[in-house]
C-alpha atoms as a PDB file:
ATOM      1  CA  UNK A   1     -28.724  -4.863 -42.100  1.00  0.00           C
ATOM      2  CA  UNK A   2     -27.295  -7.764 -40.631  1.00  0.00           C
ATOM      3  CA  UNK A   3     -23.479  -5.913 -40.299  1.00  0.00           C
ATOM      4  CA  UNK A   4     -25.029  -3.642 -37.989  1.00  0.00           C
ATOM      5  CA  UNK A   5     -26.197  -6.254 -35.924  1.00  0.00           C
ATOM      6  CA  UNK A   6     -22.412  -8.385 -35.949  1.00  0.00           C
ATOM      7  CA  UNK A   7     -21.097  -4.800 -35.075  1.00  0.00           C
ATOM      8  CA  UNK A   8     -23.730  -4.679 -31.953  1.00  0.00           C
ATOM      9  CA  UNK A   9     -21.996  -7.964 -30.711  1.00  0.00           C
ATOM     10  CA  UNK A  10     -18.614  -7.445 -31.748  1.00  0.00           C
ATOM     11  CA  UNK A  11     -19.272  -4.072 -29.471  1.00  0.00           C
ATOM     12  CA  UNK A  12     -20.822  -5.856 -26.463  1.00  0.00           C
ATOM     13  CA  UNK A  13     -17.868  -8.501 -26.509  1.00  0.00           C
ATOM     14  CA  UNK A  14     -15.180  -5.532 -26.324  1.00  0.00           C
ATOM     15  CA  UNK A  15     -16.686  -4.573 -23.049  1.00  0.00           C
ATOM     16  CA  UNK A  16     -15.813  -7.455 -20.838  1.00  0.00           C
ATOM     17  CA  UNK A  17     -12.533  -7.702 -22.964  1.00  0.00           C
ATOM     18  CA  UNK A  18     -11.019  -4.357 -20.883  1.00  0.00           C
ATOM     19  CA  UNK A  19     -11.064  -6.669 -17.700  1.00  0.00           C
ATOM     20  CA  UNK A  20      -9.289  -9.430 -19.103  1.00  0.00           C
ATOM     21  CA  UNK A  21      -5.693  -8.291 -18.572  1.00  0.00           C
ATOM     22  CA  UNK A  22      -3.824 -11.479 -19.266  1.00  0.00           C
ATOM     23  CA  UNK A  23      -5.737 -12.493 -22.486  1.00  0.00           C
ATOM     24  CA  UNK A  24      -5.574  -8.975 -24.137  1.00  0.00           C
ATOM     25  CA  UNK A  25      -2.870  -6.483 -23.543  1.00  0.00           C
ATOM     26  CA  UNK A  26      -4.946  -2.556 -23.276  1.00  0.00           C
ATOM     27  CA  UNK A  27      -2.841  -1.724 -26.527  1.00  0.00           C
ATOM     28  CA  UNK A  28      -4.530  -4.362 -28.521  1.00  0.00           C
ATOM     29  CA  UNK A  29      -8.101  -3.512 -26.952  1.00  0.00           C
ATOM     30  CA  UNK A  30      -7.647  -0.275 -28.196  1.00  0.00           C
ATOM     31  CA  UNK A  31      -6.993  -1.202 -31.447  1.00  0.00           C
ATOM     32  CA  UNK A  32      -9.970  -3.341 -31.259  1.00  0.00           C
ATOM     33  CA  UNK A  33     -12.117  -0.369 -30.165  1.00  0.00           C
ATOM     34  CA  UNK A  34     -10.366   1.940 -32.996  1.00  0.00           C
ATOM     35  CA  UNK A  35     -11.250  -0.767 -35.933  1.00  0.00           C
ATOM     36  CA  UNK A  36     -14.809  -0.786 -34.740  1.00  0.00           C
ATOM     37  CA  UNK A  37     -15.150   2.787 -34.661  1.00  0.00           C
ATOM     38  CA  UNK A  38     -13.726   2.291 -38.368  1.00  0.00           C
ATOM     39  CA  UNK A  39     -16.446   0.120 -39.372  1.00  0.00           C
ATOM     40  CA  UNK A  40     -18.936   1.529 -37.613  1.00  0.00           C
ATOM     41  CA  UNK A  41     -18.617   4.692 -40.029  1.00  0.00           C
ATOM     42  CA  UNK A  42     -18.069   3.061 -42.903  1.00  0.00           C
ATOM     43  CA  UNK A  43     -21.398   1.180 -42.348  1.00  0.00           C
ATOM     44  CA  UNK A  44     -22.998   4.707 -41.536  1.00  0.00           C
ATOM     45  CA  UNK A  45     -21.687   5.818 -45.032  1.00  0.00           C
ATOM     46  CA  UNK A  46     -22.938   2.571 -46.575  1.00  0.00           C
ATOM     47  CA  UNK A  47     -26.194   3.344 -44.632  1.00  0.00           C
ATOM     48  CA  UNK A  48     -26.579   6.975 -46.036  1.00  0.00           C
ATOM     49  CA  UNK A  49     -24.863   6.254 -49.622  1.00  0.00           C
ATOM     50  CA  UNK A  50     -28.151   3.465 -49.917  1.00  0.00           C
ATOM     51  CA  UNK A  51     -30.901   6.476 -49.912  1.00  0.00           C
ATOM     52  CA  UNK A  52     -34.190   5.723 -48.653  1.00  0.00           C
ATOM     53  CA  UNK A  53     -34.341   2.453 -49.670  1.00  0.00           C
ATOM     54  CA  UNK A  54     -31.156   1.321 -47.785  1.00  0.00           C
ATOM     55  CA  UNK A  55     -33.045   3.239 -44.935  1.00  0.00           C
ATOM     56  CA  UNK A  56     -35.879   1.845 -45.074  1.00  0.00           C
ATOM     57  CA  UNK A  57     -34.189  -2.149 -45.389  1.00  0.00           C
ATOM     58  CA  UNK A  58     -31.578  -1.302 -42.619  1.00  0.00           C
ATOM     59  CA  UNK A  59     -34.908  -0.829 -40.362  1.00  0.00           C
ATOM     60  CA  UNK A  60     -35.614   3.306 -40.690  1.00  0.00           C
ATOM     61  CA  UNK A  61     -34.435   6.172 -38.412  1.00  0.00           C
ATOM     62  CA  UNK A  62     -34.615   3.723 -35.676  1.00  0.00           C
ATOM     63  CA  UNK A  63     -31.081   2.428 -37.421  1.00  0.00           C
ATOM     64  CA  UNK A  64     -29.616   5.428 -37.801  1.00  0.00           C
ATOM     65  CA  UNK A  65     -30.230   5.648 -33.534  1.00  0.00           C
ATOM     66  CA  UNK A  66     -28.950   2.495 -32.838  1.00  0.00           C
ATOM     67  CA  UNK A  67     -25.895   3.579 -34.472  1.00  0.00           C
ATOM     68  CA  UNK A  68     -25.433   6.657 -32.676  1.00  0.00           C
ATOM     69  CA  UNK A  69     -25.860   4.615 -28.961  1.00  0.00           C
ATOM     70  CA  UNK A  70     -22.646   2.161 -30.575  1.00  0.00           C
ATOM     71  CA  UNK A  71     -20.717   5.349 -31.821  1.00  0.00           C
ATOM     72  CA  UNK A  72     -21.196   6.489 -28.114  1.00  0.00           C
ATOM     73  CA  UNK A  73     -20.506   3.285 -26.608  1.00  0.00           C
ATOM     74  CA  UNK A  74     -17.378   3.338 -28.132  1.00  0.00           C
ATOM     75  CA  UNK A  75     -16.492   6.589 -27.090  1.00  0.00           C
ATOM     76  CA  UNK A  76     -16.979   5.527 -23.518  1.00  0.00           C
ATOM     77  CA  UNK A  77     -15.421   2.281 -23.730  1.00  0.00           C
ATOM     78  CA  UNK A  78     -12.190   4.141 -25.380  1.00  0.00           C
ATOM     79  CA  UNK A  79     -12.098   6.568 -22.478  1.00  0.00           C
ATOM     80  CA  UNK A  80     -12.384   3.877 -19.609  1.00  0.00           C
ATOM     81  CA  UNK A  81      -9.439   1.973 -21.303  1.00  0.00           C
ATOM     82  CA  UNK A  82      -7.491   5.239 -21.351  1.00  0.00           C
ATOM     83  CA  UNK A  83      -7.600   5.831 -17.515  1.00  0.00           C
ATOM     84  CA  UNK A  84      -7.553   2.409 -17.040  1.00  0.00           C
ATOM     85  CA  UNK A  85      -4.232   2.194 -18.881  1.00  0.00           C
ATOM     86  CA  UNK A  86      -2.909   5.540 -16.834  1.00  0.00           C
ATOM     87  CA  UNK A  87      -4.168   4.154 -13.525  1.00  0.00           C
ATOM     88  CA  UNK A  88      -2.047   1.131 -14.169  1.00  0.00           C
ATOM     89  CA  UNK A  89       1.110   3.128 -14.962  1.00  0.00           C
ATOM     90  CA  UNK A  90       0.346   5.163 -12.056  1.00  0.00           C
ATOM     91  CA  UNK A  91       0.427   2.161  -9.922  1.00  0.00           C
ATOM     92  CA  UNK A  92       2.952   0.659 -10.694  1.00  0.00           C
ATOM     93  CA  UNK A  93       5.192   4.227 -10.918  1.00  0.00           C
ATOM     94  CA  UNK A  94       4.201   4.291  -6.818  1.00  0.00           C
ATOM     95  CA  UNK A  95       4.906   0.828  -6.221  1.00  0.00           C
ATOM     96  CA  UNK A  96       8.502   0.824  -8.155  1.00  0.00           C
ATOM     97  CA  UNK A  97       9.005   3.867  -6.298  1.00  0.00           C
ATOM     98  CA  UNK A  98       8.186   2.485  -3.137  1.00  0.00           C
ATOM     99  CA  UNK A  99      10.572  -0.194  -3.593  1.00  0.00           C
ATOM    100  CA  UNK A 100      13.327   2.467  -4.562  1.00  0.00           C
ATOM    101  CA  UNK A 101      12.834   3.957  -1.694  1.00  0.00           C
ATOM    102  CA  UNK A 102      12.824   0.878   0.561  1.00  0.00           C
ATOM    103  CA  UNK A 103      16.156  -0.872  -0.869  1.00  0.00           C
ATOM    104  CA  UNK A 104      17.926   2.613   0.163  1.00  0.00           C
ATOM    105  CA  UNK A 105      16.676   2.295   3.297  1.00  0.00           C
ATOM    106  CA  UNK A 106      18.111  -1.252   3.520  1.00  0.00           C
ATOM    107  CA  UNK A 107      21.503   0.121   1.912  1.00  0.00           C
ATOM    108  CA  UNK A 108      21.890   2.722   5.038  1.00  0.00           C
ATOM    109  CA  UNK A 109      21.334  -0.399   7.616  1.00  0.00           C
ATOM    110  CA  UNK A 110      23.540  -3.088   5.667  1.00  0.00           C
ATOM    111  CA  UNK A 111      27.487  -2.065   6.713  1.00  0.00           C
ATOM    112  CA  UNK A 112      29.824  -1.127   3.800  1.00  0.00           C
ATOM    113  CA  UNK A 113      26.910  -0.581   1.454  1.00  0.00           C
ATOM    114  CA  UNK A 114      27.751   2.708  -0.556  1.00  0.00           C
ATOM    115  CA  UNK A 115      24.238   4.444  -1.639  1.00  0.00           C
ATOM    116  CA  UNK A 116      25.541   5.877  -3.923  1.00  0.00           C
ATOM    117  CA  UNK A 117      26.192   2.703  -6.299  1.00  0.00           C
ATOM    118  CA  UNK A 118      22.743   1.553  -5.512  1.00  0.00           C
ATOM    119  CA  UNK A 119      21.481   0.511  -8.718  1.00  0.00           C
ATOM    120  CA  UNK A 120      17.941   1.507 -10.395  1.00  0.00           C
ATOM    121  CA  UNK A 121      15.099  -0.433  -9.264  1.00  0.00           C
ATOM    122  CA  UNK A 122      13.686  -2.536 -11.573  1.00  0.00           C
ATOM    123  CA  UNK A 123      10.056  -1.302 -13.099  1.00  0.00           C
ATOM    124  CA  UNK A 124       7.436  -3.348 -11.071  1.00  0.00           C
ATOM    125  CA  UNK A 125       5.749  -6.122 -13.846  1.00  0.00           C
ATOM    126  CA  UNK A 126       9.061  -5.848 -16.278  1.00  0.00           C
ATOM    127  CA  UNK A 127      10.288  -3.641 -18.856  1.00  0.00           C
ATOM    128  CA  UNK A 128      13.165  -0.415 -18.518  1.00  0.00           C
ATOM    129  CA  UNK A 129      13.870   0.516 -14.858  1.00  0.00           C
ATOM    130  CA  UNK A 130      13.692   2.798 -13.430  1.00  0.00           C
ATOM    131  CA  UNK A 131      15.456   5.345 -11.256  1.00  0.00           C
ATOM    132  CA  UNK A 132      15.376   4.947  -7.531  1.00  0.00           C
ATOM    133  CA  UNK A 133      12.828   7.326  -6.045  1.00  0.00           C
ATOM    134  CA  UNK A 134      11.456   8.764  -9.441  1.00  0.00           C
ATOM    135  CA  UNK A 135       8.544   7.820 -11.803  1.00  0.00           C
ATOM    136  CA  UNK A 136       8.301   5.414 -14.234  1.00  0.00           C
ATOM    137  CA  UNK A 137       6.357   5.703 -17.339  1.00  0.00           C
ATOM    138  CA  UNK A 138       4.676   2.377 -18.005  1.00  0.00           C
ATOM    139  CA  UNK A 139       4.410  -1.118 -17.881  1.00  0.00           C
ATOM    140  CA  UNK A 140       6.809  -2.635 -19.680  1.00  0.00           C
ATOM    141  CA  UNK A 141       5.926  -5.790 -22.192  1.00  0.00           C
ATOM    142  CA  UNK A 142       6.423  -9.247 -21.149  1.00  0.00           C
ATOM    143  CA  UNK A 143       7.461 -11.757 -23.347  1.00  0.00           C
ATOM    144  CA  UNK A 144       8.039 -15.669 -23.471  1.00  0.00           C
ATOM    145  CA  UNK A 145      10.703 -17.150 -20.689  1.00  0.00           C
ATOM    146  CA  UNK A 146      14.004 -16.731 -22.209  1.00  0.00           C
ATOM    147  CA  UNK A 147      16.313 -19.898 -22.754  1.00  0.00           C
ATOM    148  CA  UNK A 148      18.746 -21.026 -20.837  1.00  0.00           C
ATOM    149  CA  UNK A 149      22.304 -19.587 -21.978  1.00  0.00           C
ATOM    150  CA  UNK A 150      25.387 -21.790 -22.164  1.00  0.00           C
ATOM    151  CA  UNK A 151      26.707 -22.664 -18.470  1.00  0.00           C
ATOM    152  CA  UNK A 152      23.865 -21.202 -16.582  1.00  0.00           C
ATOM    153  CA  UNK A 153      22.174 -24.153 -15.012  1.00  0.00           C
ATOM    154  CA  UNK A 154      25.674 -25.338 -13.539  1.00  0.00           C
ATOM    155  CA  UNK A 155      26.359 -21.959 -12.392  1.00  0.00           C
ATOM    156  CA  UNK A 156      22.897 -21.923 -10.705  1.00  0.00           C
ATOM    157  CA  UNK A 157      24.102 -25.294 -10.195  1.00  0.00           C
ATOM    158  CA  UNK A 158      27.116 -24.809  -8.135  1.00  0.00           C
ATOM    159  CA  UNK A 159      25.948 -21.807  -6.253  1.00  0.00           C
ATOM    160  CA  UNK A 160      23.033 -23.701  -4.514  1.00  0.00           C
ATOM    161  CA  UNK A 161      25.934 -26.789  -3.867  1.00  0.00           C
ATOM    162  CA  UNK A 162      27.546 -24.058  -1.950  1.00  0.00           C
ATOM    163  CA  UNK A 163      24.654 -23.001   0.221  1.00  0.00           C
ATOM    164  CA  UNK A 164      23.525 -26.956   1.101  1.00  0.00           C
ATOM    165  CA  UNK A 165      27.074 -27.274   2.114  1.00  0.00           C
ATOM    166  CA  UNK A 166      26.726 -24.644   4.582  1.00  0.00           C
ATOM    167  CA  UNK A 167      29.064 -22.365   2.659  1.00  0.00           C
ATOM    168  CA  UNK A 168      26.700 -19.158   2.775  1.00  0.00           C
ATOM    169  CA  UNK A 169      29.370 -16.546   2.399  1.00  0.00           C
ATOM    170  CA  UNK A 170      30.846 -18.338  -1.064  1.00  0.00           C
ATOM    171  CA  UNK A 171      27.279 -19.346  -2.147  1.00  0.00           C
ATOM    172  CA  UNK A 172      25.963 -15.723  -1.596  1.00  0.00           C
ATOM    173  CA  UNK A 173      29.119 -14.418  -4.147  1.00  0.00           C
ATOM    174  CA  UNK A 174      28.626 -17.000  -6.428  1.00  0.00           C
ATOM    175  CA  UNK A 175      24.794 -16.313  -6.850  1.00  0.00           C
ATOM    176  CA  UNK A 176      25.675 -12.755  -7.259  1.00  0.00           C
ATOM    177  CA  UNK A 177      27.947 -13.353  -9.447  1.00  0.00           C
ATOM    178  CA  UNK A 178      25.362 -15.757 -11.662  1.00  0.00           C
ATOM    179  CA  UNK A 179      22.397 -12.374 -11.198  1.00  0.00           C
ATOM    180  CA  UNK A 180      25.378 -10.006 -12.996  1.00  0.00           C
ATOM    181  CA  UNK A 181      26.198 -12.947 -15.656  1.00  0.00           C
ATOM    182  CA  UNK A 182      22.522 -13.365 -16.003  1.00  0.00           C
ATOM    183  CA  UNK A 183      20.565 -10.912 -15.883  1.00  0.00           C
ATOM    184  CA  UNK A 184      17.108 -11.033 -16.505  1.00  0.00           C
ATOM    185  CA  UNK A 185      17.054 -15.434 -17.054  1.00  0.00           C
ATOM    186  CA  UNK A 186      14.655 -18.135 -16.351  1.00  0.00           C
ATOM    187  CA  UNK A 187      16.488 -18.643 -13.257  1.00  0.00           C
ATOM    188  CA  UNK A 188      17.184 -14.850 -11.577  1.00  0.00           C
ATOM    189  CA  UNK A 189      14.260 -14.815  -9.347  1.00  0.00           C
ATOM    190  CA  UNK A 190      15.423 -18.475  -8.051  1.00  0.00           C
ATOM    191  CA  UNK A 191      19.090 -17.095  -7.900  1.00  0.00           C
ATOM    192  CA  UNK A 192      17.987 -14.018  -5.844  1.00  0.00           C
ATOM    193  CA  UNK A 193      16.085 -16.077  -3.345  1.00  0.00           C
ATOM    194  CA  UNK A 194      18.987 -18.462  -2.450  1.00  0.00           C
ATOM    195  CA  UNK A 195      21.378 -15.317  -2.262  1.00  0.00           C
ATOM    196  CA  UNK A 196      18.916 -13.751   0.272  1.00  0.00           C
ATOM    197  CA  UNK A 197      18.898 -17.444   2.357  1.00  0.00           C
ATOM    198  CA  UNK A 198      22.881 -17.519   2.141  1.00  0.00           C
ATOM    199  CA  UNK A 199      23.500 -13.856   3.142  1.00  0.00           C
ATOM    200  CA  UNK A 200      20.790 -14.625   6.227  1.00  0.00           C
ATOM    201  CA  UNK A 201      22.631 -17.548   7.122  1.00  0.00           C
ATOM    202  CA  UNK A 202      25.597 -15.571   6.997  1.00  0.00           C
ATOM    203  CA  UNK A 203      24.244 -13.241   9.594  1.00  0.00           C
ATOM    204  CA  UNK A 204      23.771 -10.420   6.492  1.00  0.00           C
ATOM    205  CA  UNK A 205      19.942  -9.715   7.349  1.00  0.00           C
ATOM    206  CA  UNK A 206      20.183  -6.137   5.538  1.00  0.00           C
ATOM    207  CA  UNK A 207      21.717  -8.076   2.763  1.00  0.00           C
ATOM    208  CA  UNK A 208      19.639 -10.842   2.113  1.00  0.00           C
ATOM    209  CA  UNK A 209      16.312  -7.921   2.502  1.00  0.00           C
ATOM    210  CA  UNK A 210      17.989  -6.589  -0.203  1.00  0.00           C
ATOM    211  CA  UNK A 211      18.116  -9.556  -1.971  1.00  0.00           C
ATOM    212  CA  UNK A 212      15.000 -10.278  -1.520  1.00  0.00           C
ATOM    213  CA  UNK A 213      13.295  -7.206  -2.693  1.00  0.00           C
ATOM    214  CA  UNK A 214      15.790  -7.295  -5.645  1.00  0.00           C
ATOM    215  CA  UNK A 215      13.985 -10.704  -6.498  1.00  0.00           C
ATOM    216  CA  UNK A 216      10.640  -9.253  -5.935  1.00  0.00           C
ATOM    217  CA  UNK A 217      10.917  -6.524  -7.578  1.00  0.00           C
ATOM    218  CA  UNK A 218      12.581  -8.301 -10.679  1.00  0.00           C
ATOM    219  CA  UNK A 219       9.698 -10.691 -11.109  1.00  0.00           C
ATOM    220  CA  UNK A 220       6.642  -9.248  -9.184  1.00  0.00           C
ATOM    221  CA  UNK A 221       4.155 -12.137 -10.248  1.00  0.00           C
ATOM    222  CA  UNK A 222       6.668 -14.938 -11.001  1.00  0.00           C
ATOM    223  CA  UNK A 223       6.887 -18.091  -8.470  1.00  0.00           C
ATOM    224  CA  UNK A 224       9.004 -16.584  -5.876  1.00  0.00           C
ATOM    225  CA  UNK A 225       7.009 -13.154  -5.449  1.00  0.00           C
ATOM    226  CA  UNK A 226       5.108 -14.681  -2.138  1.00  0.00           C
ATOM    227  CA  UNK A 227       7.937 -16.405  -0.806  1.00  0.00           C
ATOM    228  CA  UNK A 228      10.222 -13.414  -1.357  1.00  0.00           C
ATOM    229  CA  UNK A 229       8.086 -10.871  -0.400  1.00  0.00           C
ATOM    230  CA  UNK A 230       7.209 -13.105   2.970  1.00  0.00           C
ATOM    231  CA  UNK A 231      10.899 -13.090   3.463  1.00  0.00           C
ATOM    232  CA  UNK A 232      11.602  -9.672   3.364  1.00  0.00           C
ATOM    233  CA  UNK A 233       8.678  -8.907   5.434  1.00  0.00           C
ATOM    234  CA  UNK A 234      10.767 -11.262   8.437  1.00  0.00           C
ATOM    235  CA  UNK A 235      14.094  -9.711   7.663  1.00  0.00           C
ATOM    236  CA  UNK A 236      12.858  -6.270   8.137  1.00  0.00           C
ATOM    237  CA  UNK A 237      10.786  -7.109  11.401  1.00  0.00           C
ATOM    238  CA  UNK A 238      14.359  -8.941  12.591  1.00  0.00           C
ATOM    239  CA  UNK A 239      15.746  -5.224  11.845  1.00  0.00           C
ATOM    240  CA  UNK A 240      13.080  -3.494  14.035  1.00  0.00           C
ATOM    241  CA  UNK A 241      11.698  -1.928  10.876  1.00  0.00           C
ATOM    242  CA  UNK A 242       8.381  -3.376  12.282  1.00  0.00           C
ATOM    243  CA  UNK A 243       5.825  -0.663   9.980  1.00  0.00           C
ATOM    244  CA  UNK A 244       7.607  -1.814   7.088  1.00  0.00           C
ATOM    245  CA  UNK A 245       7.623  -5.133   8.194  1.00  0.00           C
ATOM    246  CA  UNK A 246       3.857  -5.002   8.334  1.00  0.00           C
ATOM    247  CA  UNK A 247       3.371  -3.330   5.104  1.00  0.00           C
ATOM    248  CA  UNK A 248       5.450  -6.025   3.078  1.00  0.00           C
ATOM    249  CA  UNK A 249       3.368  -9.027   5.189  1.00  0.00           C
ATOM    250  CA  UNK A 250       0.282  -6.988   4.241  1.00  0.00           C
ATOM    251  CA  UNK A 251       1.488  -7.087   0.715  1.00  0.00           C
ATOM    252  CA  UNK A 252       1.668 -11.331   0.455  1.00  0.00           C
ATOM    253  CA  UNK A 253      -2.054 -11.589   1.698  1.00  0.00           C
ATOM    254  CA  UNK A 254      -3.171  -9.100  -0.457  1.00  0.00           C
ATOM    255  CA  UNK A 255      -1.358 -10.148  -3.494  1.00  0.00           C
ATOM    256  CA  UNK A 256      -1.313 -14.059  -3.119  1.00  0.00           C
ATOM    257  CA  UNK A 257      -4.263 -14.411  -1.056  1.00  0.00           C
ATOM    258  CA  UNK A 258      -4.157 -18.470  -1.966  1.00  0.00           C
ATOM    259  CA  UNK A 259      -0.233 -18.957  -1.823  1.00  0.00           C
ATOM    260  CA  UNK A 260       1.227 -21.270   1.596  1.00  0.00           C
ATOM    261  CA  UNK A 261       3.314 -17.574   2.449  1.00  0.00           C
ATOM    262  CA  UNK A 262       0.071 -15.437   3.048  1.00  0.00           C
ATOM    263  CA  UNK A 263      -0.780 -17.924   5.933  1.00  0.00           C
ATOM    264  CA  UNK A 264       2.513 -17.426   7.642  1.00  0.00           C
ATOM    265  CA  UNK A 265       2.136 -14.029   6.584  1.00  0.00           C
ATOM    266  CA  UNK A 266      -0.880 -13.306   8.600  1.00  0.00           C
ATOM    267  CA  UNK A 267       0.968 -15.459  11.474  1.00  0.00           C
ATOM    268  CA  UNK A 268       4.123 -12.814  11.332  1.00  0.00           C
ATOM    269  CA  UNK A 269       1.303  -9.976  11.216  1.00  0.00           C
ATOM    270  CA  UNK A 270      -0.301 -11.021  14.493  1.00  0.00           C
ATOM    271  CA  UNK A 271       3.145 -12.053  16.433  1.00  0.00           C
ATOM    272  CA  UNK A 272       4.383  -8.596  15.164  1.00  0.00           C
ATOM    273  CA  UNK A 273       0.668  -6.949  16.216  1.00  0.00           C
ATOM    274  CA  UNK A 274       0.376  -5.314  12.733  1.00  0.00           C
ATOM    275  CA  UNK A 275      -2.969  -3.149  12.769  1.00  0.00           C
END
C-alpha cells in the first residue's frame, strides 16, 4: 500500500525534527508523533478490515511487521521527546535558580540594597518567573518582538543622552525608570546594559552586576546576552568574587563560542587564572 510507505517517511522525517529546536517547538513534535500514531492505526484497521486480499496487495505478513517496527518507532521517538522536554525544564529550573541565587548575593555586597524587595528572577529563555532560589516549571513561549509603545524610544532616548554626557547617576535612574515603564520591550535588554555601564561609571559595581544579570537573565539569547554576561563576569572579578567570576566568563565561551565577548572572555579567564 503506498500510505504505508508515505507513513515510513513521514516517520523517518520526525526523527531529525526532535533536534531542530528553533524550527519546531517539542509541543508541536509531539503532536506530530501523536497524529502519526493516529494514522498508523487507522491504516492497520484499513489493513485488517481488507481480508486476505488487502493482505496479500499491502505485501503479506511482512506488512503487518513493518507496521509493528513504525508503531515501535513511535513509541521510542515519543519517549525521547518526553525527557528531552523534562531535561530542558530541568535546565533551565537550575540555571534560573542559579541566577536567583547569584543576584542575592550581589544584593548583600551592593550598600542600601534591602533583600528582602529583591524581585523574582526572570525564567531563563522567557515566560512567568520565577521565585528566587526555587524551581521553575518550564520554558516559557516566545513570541514575535513586541512594538514599540508610545514615548519609549525617546525615553530610551534621553536616558542614553544622559550617560554620553557623563551624567551616570541621572542616566542610571532614568533607565530604571524606562525597565519599570517597560517591561518586557524591544528595547529592555539594551536599557539594562546602559544602566549597568552608568551605575559602573558611577562607582556602583554591585549595581551595575545586578544590572547586568537582570539583562541576562531577561533575554538569555537576545543580542546583549554575550556582552552582558562578559560584563558581569568583570564586575564580579572587580568584587573579588573571582569563582563566580570564572563561572560567568566560562558561561560566554560556552554559550557564544563565535561572539567578539568570548575572546575577551577567555582573556579575563587567563588574567584571573580560572581553571
Amino acid at each position: 500500500m503506498r500510505r504505508l510507505g508515505v507513513l515510513a517517511v513521514c516517520l523517518a522525517l520526525a526523527s531529525p525534527a526532535l533536534a531542530q529546536g528553533n524550527a519546531q517547538s517539542l509541543a508541536s513534535i509531539r503532536a506530530e508523533l501523536g497524529a502519526l500514531a493516529t494514522a498508523l492505526e487507522g491504516l492497520r484497521a484499513e489493513l485488517i478490515g481488507g481480508g486476505g486480499a488487502g493482505l496479500v496487495a499491502a505485501g503479506g505478513v511482512g506488512a503487518l511487521a513493518r507496521m509493528d517496527a513504525i508503531e515501535a518507532a513511535l513509541v521510542r521517538l515519543t519517549a525521547q521527546s518526553e525527557a528531552l522536554e523534562n531535561r530542558i525544564n530541568r535546565v533551565v529550573a537550575d540555571g534560573t535558580n542559579r541566577l536567583g541565587d547569584l543576584e542575592f548575593r550581589l544584593c548583600e555586597l551592593e550598600p542600601g540594597c534591602d533583600i528582602s524587595k529583591v524581585g523574582a528572577t526572570p525564567l531563563l529563555g522567557g515566560g512567568a518567573v520565577a521565585a528566587n532560589g526555587g524551581g521553575a516549571s518550564g520554558a516559557g513561549v516566545t513570541g514575535s518582538a513586541p512594538a514599540l509603545a508610545m514615548s519609549e524610544q525617546a525615553d530610551f532616548d534621553r536616558a542614553k543622552a544622559a550617560l554620553d554626557a557623563g551624567e551616570y547617576a541621572r542616566a542610571a535612574e532614568l533607565f530604571a525608570v524606562f525597565n519599570t515603564t517597560y517591561t518586557g520591550g524591544p528595547l529592555t535588554a539594551d536599557a539594562q546594559f546602559y544602566r549597568g555601564q552608568a551605575l559602573q561609571a558611577a562607582g556602583d559595581v554591585a549595581g551595575a552586576a545586578r544590572a547586568w544579570l537582570e539583562g541576562f537573565a531577561g533575554a538569555p539569547d537576545g543580542p546583549r546576552a554575550p556582552e552582558s554576561l562578559l560584563m558581569l563576569g568583570r564586575a564580579l572579578a572587580d568584587l573579588q568574587q573571582v569563582p563566580e567570576a570564572c563561572a560567568m566568563l566560562t558561561e560566554v565561551g560556552l554559550r557564544f563560542p563565535g561572539a567578539a565577548a568570548a575572546t575577551e572572555a577567555g582573556a579575563m579567564m587567563r588574567t584571573l587564572n580560572c581553571q
